[in-house]
PDB file of N, CA and C in Angstrom:
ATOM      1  N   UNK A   1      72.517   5.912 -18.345  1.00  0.00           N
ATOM      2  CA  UNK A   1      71.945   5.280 -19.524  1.00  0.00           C
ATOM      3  C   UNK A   1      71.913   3.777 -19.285  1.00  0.00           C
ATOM      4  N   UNK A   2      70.790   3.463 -19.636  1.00  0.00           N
ATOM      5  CA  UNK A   2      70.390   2.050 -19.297  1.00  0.00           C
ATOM      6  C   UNK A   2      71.266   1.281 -20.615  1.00  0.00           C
ATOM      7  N   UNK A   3      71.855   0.311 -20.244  1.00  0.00           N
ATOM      8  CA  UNK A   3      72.154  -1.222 -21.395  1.00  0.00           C
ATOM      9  C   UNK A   3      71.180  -1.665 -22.170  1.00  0.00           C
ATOM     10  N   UNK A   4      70.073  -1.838 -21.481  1.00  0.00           N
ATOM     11  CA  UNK A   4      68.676  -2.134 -22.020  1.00  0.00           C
ATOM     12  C   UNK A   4      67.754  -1.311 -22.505  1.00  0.00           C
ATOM     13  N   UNK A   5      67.939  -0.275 -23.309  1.00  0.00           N
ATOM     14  CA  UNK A   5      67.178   0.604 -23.201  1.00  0.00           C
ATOM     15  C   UNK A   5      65.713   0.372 -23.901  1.00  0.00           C
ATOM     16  N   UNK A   6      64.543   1.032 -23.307  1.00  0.00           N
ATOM     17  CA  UNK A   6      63.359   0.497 -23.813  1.00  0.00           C
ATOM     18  C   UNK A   6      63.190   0.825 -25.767  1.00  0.00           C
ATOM     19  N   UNK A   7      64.002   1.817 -25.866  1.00  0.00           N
ATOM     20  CA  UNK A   7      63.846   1.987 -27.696  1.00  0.00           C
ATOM     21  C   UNK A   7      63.840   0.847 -28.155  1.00  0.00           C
ATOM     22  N   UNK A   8      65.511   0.386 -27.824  1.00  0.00           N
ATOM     23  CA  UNK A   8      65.354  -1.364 -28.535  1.00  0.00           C
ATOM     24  C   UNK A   8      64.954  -2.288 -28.194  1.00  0.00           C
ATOM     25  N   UNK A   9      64.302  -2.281 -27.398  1.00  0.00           N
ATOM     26  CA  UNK A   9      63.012  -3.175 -27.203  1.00  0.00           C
ATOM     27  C   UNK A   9      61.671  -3.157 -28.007  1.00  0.00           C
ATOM     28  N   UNK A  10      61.372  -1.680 -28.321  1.00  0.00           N
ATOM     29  CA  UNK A  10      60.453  -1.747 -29.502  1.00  0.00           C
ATOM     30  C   UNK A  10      60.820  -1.495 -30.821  1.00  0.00           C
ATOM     31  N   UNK A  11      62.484  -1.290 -31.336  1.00  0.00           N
ATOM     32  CA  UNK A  11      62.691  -1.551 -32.399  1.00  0.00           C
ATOM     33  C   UNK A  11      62.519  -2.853 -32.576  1.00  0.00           C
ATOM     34  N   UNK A  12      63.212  -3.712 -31.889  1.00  0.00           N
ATOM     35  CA  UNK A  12      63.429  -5.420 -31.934  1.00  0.00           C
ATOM     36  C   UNK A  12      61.984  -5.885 -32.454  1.00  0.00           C
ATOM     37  N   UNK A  13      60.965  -5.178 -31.387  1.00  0.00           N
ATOM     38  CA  UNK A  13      59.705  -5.747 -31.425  1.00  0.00           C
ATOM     39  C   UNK A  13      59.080  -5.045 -33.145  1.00  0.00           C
ATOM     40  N   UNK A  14      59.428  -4.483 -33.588  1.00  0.00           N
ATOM     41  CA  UNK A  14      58.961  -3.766 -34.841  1.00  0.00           C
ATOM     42  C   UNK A  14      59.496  -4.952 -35.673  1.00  0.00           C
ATOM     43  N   UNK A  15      60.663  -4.790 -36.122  1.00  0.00           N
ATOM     44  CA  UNK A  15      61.621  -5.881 -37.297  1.00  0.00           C
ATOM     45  C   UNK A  15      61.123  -7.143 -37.100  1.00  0.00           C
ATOM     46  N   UNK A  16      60.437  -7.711 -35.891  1.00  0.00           N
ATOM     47  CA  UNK A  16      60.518  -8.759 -35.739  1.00  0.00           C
ATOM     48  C   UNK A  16      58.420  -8.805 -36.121  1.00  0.00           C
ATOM     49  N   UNK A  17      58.173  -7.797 -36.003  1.00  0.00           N
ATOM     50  CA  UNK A  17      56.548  -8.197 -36.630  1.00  0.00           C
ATOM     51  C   UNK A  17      56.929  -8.220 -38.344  1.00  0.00           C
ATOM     52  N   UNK A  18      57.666  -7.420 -38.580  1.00  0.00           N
ATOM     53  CA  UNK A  18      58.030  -6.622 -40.288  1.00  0.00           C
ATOM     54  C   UNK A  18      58.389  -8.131 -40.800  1.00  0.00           C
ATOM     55  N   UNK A  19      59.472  -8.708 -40.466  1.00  0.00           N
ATOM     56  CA  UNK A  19      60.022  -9.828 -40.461  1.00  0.00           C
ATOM     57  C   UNK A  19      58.472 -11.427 -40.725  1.00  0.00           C
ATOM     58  N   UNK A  20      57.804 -11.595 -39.277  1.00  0.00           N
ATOM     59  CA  UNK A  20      56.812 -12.135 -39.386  1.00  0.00           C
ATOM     60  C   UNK A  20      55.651 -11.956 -40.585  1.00  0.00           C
ATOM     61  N   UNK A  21      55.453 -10.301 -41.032  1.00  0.00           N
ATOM     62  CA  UNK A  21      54.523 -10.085 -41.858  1.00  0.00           C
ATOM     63  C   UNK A  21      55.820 -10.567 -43.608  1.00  0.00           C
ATOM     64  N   UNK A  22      56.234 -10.515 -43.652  1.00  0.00           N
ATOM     65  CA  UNK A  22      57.402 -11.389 -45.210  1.00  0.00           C
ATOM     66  C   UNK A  22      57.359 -12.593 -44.992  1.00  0.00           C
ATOM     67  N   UNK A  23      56.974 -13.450 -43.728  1.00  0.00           N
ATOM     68  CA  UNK A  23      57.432 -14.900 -43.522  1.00  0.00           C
ATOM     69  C   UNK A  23      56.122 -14.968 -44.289  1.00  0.00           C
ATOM     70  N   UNK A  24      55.205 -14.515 -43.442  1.00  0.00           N
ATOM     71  CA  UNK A  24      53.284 -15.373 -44.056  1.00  0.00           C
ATOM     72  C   UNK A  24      53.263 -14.876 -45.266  1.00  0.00           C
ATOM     73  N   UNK A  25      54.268 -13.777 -46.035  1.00  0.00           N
ATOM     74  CA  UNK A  25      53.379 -13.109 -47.403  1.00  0.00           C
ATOM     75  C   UNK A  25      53.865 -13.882 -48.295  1.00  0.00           C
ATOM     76  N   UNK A  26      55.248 -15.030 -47.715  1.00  0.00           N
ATOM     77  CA  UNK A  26      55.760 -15.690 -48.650  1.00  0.00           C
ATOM     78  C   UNK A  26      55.436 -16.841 -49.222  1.00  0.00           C
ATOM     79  N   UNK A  27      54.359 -17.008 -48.245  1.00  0.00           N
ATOM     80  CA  UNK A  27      53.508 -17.952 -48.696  1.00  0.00           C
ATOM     81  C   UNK A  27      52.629 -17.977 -49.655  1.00  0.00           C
ATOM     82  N   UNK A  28      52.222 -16.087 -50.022  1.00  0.00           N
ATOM     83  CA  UNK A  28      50.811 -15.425 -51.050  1.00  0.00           C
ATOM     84  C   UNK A  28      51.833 -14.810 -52.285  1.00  0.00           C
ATOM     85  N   UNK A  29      53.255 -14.691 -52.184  1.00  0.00           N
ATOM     86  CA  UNK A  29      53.566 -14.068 -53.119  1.00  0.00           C
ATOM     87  C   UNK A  29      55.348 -14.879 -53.390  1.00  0.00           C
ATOM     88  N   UNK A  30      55.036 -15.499 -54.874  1.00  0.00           N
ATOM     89  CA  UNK A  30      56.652 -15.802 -55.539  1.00  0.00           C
ATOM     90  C   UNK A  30      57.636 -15.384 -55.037  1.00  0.00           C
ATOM     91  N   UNK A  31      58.950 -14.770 -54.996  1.00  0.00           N
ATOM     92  CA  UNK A  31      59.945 -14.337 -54.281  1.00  0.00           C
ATOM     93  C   UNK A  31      60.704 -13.913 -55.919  1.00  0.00           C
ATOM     94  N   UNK A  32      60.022 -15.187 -56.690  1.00  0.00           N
ATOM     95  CA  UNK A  32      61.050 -14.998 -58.392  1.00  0.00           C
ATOM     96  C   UNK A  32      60.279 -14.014 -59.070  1.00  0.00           C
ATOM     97  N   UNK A  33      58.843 -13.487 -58.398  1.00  0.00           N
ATOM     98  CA  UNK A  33      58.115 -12.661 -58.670  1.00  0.00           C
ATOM     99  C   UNK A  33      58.426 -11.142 -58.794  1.00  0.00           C
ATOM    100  N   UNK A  34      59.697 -10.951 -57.792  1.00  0.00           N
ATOM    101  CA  UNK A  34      59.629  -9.748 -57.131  1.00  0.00           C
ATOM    102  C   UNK A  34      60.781  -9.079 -57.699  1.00  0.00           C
ATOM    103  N   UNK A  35      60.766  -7.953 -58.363  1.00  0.00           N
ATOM    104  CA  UNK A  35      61.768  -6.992 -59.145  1.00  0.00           C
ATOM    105  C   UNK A  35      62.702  -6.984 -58.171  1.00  0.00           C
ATOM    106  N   UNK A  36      63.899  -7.065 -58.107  1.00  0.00           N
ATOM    107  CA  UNK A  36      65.381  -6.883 -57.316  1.00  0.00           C
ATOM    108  C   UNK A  36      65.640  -5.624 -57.302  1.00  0.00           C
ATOM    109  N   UNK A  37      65.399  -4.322 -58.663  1.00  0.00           N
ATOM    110  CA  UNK A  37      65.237  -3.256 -58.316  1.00  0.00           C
ATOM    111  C   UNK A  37      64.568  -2.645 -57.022  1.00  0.00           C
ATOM    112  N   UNK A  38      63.129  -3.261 -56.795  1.00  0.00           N
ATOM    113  CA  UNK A  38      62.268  -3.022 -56.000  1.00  0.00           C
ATOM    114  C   UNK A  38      62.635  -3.600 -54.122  1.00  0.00           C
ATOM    115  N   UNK A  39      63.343  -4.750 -54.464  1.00  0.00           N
ATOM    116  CA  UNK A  39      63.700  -4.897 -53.341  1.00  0.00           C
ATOM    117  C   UNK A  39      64.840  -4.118 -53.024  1.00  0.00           C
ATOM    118  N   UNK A  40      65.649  -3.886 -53.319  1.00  0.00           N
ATOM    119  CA  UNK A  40      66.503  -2.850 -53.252  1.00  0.00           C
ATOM    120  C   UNK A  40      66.241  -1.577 -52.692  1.00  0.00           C
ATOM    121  N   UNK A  41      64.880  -1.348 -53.280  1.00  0.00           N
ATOM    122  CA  UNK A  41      64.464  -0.107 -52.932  1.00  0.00           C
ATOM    123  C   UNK A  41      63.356   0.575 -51.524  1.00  0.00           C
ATOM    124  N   UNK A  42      63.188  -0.942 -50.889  1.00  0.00           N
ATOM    125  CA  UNK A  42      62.465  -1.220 -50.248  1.00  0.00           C
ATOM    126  C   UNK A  42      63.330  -1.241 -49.265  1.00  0.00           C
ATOM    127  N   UNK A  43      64.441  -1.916 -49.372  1.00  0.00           N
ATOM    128  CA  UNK A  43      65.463  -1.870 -48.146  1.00  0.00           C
ATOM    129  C   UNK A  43      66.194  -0.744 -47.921  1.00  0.00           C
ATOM    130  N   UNK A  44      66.874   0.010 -48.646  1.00  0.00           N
ATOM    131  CA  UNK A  44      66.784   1.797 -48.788  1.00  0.00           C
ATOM    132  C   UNK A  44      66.198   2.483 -47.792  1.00  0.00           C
ATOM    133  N   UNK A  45      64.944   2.184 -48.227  1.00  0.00           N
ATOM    134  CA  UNK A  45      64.060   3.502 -47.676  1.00  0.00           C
ATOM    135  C   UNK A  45      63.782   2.528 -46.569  1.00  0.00           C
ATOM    136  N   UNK A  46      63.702   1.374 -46.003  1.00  0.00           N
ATOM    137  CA  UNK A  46      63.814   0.634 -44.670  1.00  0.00           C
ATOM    138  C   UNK A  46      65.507   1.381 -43.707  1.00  0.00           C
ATOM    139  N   UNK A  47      66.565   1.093 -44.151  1.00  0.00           N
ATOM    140  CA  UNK A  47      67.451   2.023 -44.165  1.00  0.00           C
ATOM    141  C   UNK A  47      67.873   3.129 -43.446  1.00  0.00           C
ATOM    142  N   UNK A  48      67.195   3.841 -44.931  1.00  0.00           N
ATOM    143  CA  UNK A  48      67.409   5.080 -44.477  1.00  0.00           C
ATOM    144  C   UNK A  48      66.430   5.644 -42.859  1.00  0.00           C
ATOM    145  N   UNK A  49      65.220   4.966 -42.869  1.00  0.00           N
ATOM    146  CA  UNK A  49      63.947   5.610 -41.916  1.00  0.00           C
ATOM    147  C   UNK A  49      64.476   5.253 -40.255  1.00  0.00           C
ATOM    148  N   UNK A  50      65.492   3.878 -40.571  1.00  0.00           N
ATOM    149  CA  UNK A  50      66.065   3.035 -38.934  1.00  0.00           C
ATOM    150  C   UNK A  50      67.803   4.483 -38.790  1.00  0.00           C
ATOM    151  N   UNK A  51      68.056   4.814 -39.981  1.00  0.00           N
ATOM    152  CA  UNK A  51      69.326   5.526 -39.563  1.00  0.00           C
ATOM    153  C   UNK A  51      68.902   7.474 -39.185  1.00  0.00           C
ATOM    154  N   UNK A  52      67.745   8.047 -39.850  1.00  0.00           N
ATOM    155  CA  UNK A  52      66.657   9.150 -39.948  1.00  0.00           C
ATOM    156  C   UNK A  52      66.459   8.949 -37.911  1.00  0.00           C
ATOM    157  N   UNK A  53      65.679   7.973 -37.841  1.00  0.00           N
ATOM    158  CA  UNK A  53      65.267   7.657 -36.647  1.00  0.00           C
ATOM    159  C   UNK A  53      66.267   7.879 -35.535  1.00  0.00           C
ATOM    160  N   UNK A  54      67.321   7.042 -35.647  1.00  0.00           N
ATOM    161  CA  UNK A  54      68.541   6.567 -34.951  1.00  0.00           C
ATOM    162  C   UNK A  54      69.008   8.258 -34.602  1.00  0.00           C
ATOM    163  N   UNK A  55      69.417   9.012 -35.799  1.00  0.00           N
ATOM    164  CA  UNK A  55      70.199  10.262 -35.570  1.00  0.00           C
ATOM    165  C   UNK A  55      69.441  11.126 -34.993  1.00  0.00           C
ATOM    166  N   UNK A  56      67.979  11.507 -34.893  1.00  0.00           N
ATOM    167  CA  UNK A  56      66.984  12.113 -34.684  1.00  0.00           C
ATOM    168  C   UNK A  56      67.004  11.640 -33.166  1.00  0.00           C
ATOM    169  N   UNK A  57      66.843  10.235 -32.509  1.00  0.00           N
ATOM    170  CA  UNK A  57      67.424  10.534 -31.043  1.00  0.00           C
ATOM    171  C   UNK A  57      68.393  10.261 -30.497  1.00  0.00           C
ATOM    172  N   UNK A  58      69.163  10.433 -31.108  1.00  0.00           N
ATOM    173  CA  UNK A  58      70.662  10.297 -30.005  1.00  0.00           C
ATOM    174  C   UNK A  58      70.852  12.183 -30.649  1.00  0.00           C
ATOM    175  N   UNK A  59      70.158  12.810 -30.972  1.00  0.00           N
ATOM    176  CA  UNK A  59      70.567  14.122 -30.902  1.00  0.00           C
ATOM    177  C   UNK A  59      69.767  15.260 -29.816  1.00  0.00           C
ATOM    178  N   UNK A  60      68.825  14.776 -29.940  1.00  0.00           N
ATOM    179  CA  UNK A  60      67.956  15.292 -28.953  1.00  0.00           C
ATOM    180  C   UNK A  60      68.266  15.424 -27.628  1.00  0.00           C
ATOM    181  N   UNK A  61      68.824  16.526 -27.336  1.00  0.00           N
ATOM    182  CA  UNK A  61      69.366  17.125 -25.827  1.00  0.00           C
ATOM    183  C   UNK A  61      70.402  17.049 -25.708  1.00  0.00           C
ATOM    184  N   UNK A  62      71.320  16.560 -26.793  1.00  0.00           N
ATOM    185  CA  UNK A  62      72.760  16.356 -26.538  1.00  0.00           C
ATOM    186  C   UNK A  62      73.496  17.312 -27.263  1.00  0.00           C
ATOM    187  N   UNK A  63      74.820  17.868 -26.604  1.00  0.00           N
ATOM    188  CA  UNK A  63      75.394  18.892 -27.090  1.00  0.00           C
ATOM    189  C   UNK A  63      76.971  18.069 -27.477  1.00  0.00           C
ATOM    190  N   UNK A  64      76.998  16.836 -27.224  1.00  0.00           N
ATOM    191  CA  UNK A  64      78.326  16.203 -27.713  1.00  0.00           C
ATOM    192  C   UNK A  64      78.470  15.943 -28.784  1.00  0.00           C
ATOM    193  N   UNK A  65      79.358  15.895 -29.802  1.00  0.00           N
ATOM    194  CA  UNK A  65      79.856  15.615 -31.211  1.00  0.00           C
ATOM    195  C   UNK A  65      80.355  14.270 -31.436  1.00  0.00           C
ATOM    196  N   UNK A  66      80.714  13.438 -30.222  1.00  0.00           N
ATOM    197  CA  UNK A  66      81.045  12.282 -30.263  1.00  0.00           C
ATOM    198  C   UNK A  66      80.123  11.280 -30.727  1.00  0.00           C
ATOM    199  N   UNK A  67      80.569  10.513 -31.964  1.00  0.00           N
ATOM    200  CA  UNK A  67      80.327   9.394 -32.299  1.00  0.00           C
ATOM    201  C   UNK A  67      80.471   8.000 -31.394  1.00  0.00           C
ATOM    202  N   UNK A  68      79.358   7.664 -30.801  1.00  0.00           N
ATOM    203  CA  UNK A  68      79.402   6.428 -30.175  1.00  0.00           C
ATOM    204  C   UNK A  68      79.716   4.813 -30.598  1.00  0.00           C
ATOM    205  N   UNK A  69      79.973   4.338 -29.854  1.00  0.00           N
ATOM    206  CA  UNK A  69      80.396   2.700 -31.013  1.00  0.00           C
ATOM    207  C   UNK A  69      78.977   2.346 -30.944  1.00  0.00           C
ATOM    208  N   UNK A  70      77.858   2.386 -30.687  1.00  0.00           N
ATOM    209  CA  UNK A  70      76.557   1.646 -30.809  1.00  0.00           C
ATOM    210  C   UNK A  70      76.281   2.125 -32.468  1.00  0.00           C
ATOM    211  N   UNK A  71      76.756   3.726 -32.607  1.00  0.00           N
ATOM    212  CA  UNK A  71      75.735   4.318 -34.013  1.00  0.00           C
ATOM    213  C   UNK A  71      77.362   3.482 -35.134  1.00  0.00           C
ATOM    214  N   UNK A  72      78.327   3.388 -34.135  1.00  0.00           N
ATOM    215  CA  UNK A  72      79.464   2.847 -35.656  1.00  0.00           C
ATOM    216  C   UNK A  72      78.725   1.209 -36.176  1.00  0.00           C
ATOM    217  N   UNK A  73      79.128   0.860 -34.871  1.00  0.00           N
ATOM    218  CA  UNK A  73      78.279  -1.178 -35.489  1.00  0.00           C
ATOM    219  C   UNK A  73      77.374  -0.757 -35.994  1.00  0.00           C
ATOM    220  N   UNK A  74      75.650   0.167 -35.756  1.00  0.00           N
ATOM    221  CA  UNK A  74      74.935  -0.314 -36.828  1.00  0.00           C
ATOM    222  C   UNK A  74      74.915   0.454 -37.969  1.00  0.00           C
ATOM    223  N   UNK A  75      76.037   1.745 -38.383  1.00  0.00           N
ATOM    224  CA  UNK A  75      76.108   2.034 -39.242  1.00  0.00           C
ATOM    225  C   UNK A  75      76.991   0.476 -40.650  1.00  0.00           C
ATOM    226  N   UNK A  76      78.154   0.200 -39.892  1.00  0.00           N
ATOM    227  CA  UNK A  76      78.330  -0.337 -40.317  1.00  0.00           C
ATOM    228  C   UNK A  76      77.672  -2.090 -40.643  1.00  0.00           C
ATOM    229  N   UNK A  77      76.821  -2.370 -39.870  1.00  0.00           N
ATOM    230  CA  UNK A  77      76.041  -3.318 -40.005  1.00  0.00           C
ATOM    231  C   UNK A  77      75.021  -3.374 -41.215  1.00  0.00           C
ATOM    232  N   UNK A  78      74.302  -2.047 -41.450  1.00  0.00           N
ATOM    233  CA  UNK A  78      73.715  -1.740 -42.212  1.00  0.00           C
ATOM    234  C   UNK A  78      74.436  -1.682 -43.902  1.00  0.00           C
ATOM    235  N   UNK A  79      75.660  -1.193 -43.612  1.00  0.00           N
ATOM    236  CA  UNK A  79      76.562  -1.164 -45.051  1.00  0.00           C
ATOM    237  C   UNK A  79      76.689  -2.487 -45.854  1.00  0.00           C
ATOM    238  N   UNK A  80      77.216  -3.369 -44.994  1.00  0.00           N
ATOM    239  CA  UNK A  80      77.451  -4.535 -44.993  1.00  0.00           C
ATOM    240  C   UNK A  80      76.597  -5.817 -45.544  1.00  0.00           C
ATOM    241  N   UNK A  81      75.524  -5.143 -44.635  1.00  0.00           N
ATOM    242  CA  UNK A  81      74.197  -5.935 -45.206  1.00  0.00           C
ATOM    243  C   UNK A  81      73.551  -5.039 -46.562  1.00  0.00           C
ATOM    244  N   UNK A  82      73.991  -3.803 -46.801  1.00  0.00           N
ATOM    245  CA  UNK A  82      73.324  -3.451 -47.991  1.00  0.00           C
ATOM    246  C   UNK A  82      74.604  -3.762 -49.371  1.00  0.00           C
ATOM    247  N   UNK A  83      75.856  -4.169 -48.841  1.00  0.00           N
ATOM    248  CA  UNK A  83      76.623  -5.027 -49.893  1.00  0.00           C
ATOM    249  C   UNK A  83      76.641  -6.327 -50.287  1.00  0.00           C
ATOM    250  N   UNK A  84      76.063  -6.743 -49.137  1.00  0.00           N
ATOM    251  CA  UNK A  84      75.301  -8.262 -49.402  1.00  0.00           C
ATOM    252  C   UNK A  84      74.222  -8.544 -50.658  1.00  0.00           C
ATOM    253  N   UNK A  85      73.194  -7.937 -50.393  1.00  0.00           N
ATOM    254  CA  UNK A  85      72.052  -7.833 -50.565  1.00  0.00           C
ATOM    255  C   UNK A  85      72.494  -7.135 -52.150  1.00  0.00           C
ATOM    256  N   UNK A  86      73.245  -6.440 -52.121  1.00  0.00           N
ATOM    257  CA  UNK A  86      73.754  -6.062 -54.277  1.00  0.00           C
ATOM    258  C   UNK A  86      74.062  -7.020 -54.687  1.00  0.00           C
ATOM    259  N   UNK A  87      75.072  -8.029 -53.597  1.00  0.00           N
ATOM    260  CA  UNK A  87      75.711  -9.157 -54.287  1.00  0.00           C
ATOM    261  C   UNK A  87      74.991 -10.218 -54.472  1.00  0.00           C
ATOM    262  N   UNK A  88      73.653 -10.172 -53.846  1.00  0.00           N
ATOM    263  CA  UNK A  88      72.784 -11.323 -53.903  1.00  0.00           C
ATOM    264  C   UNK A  88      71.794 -10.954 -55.230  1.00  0.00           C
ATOM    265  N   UNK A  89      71.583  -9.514 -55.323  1.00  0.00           N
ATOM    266  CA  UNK A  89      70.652  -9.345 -56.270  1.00  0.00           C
ATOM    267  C   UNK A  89      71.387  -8.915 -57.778  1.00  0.00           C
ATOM    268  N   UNK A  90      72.322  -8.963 -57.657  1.00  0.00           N
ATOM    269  CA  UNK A  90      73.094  -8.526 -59.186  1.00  0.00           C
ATOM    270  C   UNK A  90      72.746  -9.569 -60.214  1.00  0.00           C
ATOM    271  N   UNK A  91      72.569  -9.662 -61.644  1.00  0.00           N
ATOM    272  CA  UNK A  91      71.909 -10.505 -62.476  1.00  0.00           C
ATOM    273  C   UNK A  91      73.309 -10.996 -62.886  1.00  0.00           C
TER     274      UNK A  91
END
């Protein structure tokens, strides 16, 4: 198994267009505009589709039960940043 593997190279390259397409929209759309429910819900289902994805191939052909430290950091990366992100949006 490569260090580098080409997946995250085109995840990186995904987040980082996703990322680019919010920089320019922030220019066409308020930010005080935008329901906190909705962002919430947007990051969710962003979320859930990177952790859906994630488990979907590291299962494929593998018969081990072991939890790797790559899926613990970004499980927990993801937690972290979705406790942030309550604490930023709570009224």
């Amino acid at each position: 198994m490569s260090s580098r593997p080409k997946g995250s190279g085109y995840f990186a390259a995904f987040c980082g267009m996703l990322f680019m397409l919010m920089f320019i929209g922030s220019f066409y759309v308020s930010v005080d505009h935008l329901s906190a429910d909705w962002i919430m819900r947007g990051w969710l289902l962003f979320v859930t589709l990177v952790l859906i994805g994630w488990g979907l191939n590291r299962v494929r052909g593998r018969s081990d039960l072991t939890v790797g430290q790559a899926t613990i950091n970004l499980v927990i990366a993801l937690v972290g940043t979705t406790v942030a992100l309550l604490g930023l949006l709570k009224h």
